[in-house]
C-alpha atoms as a PDB file:
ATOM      1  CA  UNK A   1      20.779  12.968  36.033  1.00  0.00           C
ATOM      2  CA  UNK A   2      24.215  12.062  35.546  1.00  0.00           C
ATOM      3  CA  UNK A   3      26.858  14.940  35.935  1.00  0.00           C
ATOM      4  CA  UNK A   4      29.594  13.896  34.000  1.00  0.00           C
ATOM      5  CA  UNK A   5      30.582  12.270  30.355  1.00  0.00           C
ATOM      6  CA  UNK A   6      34.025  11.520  29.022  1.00  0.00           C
ATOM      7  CA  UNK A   7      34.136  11.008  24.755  1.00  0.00           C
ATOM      8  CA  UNK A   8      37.386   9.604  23.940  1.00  0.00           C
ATOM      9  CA  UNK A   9      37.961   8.016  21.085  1.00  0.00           C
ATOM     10  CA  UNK A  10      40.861   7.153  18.136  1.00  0.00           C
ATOM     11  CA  UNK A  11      41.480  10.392  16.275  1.00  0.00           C
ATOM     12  CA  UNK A  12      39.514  12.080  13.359  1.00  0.00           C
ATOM     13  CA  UNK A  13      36.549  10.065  14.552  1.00  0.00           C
ATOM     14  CA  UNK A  14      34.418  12.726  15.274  1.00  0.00           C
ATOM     15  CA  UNK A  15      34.720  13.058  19.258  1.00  0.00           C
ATOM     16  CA  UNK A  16      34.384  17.271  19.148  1.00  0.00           C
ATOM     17  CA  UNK A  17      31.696  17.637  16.451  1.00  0.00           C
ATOM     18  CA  UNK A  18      29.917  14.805  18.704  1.00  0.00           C
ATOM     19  CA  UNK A  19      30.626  16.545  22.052  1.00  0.00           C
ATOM     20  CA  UNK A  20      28.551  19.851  20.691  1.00  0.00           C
ATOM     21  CA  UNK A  21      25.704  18.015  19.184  1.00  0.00           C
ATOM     22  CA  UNK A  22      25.241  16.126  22.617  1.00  0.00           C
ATOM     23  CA  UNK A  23      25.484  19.166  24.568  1.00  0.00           C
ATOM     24  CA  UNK A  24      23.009  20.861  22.295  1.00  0.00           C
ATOM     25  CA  UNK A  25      20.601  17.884  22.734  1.00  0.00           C
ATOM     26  CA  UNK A  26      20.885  17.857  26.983  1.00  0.00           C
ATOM     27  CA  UNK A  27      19.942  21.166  27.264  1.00  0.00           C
ATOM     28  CA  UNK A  28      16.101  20.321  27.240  1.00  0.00           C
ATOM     29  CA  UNK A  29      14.093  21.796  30.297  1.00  0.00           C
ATOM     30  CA  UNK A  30      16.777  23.989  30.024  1.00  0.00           C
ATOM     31  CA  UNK A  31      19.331  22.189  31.889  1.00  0.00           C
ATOM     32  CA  UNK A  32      23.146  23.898  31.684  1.00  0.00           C
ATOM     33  CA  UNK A  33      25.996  21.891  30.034  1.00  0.00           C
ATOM     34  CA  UNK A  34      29.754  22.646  29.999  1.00  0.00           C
ATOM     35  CA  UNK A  35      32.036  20.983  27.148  1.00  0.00           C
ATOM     36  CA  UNK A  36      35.265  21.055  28.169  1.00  0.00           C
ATOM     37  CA  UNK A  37      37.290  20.721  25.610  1.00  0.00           C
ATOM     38  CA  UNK A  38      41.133  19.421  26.153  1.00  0.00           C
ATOM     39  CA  UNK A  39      43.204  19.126  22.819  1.00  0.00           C
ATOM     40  CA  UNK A  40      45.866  21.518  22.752  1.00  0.00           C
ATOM     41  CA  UNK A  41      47.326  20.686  19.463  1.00  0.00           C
ATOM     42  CA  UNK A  42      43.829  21.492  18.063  1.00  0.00           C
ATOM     43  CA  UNK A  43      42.815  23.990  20.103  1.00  0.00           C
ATOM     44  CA  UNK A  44      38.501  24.737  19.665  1.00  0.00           C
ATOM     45  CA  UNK A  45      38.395  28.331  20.820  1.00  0.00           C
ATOM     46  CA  UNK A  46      40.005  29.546  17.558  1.00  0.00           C
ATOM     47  CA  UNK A  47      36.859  28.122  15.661  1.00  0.00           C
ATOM     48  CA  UNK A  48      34.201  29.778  17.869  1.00  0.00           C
ATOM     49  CA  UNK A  49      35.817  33.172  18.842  1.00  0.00           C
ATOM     50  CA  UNK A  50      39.544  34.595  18.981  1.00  0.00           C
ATOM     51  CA  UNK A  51      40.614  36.272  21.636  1.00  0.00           C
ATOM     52  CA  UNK A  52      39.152  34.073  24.780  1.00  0.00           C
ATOM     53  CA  UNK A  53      41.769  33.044  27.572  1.00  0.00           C
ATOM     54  CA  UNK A  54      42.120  29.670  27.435  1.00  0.00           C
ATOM     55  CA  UNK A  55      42.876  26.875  29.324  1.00  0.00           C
ATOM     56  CA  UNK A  56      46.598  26.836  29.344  1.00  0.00           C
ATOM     57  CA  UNK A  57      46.530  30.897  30.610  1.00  0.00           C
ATOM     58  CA  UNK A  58      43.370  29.493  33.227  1.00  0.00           C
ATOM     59  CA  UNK A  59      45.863  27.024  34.950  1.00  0.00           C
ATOM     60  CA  UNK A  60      48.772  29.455  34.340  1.00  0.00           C
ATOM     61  CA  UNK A  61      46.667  31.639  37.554  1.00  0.00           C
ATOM     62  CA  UNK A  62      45.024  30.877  40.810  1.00  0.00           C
ATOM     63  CA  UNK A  63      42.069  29.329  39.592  1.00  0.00           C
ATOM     64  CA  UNK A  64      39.116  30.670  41.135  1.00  0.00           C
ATOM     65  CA  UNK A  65      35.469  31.339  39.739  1.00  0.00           C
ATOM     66  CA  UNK A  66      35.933  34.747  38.506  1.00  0.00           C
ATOM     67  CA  UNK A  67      38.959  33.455  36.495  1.00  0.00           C
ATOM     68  CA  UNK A  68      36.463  30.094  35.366  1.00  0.00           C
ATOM     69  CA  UNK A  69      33.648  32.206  34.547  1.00  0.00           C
ATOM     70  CA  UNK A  70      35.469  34.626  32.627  1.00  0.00           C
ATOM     71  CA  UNK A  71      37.531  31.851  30.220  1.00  0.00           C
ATOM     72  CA  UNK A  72      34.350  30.161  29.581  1.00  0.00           C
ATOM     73  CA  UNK A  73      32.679  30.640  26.092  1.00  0.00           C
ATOM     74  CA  UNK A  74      28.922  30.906  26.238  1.00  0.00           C
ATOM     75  CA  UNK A  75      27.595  29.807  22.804  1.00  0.00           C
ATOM     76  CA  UNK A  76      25.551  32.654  20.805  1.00  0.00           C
ATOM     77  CA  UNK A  77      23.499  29.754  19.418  1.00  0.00           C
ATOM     78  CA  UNK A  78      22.797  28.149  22.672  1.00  0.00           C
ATOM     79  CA  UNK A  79      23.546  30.263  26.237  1.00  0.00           C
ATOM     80  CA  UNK A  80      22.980  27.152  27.894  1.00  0.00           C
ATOM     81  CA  UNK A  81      26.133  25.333  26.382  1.00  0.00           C
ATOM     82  CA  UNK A  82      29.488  26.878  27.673  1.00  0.00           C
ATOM     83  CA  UNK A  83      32.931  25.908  26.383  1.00  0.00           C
ATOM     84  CA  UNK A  84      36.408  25.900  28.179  1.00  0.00           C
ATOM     85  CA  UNK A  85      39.275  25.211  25.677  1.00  0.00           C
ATOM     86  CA  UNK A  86      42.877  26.132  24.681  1.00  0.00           C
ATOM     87  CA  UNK A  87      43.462  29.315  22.869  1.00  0.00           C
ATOM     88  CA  UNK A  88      46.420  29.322  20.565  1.00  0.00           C
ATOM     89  CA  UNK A  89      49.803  28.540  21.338  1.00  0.00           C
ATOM     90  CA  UNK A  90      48.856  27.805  25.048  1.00  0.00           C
ATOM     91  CA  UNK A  91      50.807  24.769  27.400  1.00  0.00           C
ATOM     92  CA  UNK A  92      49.223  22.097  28.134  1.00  0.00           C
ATOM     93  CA  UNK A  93      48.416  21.353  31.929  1.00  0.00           C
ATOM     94  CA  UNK A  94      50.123  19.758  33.892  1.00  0.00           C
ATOM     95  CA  UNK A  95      49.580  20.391  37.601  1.00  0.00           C
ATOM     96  CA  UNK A  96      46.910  17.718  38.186  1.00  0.00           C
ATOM     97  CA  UNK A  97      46.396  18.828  41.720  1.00  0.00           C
ATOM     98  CA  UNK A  98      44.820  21.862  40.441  1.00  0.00           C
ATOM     99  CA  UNK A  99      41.903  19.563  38.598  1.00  0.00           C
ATOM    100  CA  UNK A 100      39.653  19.031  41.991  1.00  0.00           C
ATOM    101  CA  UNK A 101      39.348  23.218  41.903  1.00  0.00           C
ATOM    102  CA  UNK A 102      38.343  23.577  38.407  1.00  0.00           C
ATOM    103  CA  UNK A 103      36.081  20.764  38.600  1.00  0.00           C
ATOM    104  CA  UNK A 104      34.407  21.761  41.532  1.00  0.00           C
ATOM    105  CA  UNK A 105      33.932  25.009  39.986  1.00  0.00           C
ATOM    106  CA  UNK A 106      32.653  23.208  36.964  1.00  0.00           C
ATOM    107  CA  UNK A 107      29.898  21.062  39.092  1.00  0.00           C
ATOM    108  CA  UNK A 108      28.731  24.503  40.693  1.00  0.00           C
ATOM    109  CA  UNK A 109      27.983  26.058  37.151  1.00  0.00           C
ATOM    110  CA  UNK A 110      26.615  22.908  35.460  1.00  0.00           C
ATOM    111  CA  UNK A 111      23.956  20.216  35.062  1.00  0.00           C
ATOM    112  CA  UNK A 112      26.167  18.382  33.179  1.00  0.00           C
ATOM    113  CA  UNK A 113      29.769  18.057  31.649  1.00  0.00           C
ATOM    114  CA  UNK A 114      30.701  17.067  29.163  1.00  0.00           C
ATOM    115  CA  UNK A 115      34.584  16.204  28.577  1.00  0.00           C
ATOM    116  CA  UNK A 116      35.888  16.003  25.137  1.00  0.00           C
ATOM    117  CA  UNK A 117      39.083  14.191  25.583  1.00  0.00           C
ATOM    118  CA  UNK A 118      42.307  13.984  23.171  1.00  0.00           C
ATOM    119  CA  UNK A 119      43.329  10.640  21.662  1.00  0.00           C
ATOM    120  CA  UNK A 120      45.911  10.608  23.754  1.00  0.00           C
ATOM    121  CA  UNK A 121      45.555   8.384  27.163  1.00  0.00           C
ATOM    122  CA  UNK A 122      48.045   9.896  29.042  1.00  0.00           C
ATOM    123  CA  UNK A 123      46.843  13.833  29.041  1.00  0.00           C
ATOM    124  CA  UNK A 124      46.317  14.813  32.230  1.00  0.00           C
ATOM    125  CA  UNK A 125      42.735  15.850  31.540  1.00  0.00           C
ATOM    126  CA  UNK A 126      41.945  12.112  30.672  1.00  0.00           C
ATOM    127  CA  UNK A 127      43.630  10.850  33.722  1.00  0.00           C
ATOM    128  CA  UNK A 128      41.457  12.908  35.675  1.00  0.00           C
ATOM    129  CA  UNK A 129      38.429  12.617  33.589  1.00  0.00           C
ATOM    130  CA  UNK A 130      38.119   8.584  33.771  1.00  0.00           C
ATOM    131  CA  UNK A 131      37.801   8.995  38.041  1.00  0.00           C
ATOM    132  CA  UNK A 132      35.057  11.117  37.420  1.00  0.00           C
ATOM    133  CA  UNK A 133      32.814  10.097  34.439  1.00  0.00           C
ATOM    134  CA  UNK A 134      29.279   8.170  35.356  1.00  0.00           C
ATOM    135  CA  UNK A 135      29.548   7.536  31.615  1.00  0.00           C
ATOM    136  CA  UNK A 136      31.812   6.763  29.042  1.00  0.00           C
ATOM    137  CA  UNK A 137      31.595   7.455  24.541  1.00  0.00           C
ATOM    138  CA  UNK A 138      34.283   6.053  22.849  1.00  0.00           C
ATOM    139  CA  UNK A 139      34.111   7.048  19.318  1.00  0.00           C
ATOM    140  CA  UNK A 140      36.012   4.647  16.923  1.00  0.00           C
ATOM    141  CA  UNK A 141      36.474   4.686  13.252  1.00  0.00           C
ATOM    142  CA  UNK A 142      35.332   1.604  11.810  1.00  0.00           C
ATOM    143  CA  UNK A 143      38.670   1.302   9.644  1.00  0.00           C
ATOM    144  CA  UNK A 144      42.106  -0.306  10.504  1.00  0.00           C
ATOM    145  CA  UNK A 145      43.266   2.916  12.609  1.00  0.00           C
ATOM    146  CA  UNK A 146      40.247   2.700  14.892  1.00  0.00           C
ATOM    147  CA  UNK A 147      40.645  -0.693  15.349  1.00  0.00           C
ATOM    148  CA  UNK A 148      44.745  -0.707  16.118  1.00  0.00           C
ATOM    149  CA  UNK A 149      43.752   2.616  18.632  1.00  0.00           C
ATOM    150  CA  UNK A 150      41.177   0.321  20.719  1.00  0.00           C
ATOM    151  CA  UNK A 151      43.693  -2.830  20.580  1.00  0.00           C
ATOM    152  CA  UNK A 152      46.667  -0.142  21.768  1.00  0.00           C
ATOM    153  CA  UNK A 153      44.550   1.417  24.290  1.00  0.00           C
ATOM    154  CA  UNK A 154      42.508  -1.202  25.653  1.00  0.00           C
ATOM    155  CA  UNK A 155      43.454  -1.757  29.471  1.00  0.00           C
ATOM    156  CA  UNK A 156      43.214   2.380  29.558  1.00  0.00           C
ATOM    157  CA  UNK A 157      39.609   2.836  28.369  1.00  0.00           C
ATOM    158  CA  UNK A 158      37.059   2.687  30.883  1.00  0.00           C
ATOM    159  CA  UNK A 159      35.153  -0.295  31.839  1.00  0.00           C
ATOM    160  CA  UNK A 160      31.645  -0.367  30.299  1.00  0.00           C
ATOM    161  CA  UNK A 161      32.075   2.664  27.959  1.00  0.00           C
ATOM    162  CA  UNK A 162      29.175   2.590  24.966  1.00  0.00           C
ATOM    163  CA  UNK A 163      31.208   1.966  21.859  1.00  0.00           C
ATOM    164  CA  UNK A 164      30.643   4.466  18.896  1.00  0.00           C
ATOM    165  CA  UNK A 165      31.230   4.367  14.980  1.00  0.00           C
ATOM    166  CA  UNK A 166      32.016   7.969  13.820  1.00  0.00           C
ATOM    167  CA  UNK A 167      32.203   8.725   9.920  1.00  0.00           C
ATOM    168  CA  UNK A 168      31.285   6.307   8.696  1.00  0.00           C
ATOM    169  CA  UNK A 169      30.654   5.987   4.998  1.00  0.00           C
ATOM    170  CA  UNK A 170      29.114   3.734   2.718  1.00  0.00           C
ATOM    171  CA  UNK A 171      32.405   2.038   1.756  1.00  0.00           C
ATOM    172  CA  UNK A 172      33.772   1.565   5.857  1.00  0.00           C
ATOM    173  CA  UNK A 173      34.256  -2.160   6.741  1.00  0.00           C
ATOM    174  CA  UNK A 174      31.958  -1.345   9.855  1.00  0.00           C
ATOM    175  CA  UNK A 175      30.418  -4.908  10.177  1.00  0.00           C
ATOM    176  CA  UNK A 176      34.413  -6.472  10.388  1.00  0.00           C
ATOM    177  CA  UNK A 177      35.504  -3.890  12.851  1.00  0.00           C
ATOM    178  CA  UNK A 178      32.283  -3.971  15.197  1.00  0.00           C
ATOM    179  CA  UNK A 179      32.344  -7.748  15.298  1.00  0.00           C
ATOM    180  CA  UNK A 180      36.357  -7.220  16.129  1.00  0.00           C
ATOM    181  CA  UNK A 181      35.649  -5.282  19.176  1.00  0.00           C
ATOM    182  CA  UNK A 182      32.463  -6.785  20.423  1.00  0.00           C
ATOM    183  CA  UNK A 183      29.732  -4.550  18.778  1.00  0.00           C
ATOM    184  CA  UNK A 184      29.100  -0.834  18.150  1.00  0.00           C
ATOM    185  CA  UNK A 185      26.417   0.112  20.350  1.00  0.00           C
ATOM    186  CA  UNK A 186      25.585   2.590  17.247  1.00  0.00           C
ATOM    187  CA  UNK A 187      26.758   4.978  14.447  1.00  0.00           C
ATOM    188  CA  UNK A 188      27.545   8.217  13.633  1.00  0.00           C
ATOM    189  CA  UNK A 189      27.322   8.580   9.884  1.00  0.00           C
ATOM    190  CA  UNK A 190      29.625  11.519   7.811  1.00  0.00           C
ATOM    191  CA  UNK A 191      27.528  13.997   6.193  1.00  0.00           C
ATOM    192  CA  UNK A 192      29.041  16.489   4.371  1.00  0.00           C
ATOM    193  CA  UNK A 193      26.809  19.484   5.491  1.00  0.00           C
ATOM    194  CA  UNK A 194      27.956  18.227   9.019  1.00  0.00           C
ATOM    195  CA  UNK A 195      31.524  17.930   8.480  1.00  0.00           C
ATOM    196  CA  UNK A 196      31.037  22.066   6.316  1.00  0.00           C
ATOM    197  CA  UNK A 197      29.086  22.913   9.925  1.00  0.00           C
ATOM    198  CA  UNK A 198      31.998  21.618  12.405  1.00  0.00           C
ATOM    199  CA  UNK A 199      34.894  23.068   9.829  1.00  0.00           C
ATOM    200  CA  UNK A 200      32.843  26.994  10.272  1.00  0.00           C
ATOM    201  CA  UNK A 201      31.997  26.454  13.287  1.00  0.00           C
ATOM    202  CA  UNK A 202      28.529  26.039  13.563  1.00  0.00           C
ATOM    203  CA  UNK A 203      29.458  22.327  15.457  1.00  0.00           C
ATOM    204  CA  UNK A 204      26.124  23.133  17.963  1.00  0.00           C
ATOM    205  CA  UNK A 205      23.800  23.526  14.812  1.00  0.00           C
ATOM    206  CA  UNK A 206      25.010  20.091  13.137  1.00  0.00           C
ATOM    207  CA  UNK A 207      21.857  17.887  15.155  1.00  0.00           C
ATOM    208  CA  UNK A 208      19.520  19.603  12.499  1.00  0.00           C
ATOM    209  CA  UNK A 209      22.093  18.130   9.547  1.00  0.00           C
ATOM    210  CA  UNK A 210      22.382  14.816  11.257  1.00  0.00           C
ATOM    211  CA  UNK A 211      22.116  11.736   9.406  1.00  0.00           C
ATOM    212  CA  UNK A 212      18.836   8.988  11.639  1.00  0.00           C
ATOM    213  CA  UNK A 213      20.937   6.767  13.092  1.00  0.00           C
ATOM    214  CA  UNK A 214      23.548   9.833  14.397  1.00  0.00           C
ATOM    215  CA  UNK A 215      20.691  11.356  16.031  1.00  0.00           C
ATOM    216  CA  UNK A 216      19.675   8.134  17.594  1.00  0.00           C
ATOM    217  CA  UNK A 217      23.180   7.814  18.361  1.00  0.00           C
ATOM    218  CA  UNK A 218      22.867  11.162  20.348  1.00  0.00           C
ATOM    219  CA  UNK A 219      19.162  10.506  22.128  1.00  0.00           C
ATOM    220  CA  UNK A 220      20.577   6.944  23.713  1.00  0.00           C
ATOM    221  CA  UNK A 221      22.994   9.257  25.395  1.00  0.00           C
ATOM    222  CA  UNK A 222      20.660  11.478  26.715  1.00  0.00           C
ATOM    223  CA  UNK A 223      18.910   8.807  27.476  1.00  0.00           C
ATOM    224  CA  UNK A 224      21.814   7.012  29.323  1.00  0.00           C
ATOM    225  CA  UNK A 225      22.321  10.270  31.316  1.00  0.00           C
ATOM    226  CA  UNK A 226      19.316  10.633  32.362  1.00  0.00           C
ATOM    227  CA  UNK A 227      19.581   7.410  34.011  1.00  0.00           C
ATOM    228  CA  UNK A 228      19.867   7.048  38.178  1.00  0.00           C
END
């Protein structure tokens, strides 16, 4: 099986909510995933529990695997899905040469990893992240912002990545923007019991609220990472 993921994507398109769902899906024959999560202007671990050192005070110390294993949030609704993320007001990283620790720590804990990357190309965490996915989401919204984010970004994304619609509603001009970028290898449809779920929280109950073709969506990654 494949041990790590990258879903990047233009912003607003769903990359987090996705990120939990997946992680929620791979941990069949209960195999261990790890979302690491690396927006610091919206950090995640305010919306699953307050009070968790983040990443910004991880990096801040010598990073070891008592310091991993304490930052990391197990999930209530799923022990097998952990979560690393910023807390409030935290820095962002910097010190890349401090990445090959915490992902080696990572690998040791995991079966698989999952890295829910910012919009932005030049965060650390995505610089490091391309070298070591096997696979690659990018999550697009199939509107004139997606579109201008994959034209701005396109000599950064990684080669081969399956291409993603995320919310997408009945009135999104997702034939026009798939056919400008070469095809959607699928969709991720807005639902608003999903978007309620990912706005309290409950972002690793959302596959039971998922639209068909999101859920297909989700098993063709599994799928993909199951892969040799």
């Amino acid at each position: 099986m494949r041990k790590h993921i990258t879903v990047f994507g233009s912003p607003s398109s769903g990359k987090t909510l996705f990120s939990f769902v997946l992680a929620d899906a791979l941990t069949k024959d209960q195999k261990r995933v790890l979302i690491i999560s690396s927006d610091e202007i919206i950090p995640i671990l305010p919306m699953l529990e307050d009070g968790k050192m983040g990443l910004g005070r991880l990096f801040s110390e010598e990073i070891n695997q008592l310091h991993f294993t304490q930052a990391v949030k197990v999930l209530r609704e799923n022990p097998l899905v952990g979560v690393l993320g910023y807390g409030l007001q935290e820095e962002g990283i910097r010190d890349e040469a401090q990445m090959e620790i915490f992902c080696s720590i990572a690998e040791s804990l995991s079966d698989s990893i999952i890295w829910d990357l910012t919009s932005d190309m030049s965060n650390p965490f995505c610089r490091f992240a391309k070298k070591k996915a096997e696979l690659s989401v990018c999550i697009l919204t199939p509107d004139k912002r997606g579109l201008l984010y994959e034209q701005e970004n396109e000599r950064n994304l990684p080669q081969n990545s399956i291409y993603l619609a995320g919310q997408v509603k009945p009135y999104s001009p997702y034939e026009e923007v798939s056919e400008k970028i070469g095809g959607f290898d699928g969709m991720l449809p807005f639902g608003k019991e999903l978007e309620i779920a990912y706005l309290e929280g409950r972002m690793i109950k959302g596959g039971s609220l998922c639209h068909r073709k999101y859920w297909d969506a989700v098993q063709m990654i599994c799928d993909r990472m199951e892969e040799t």
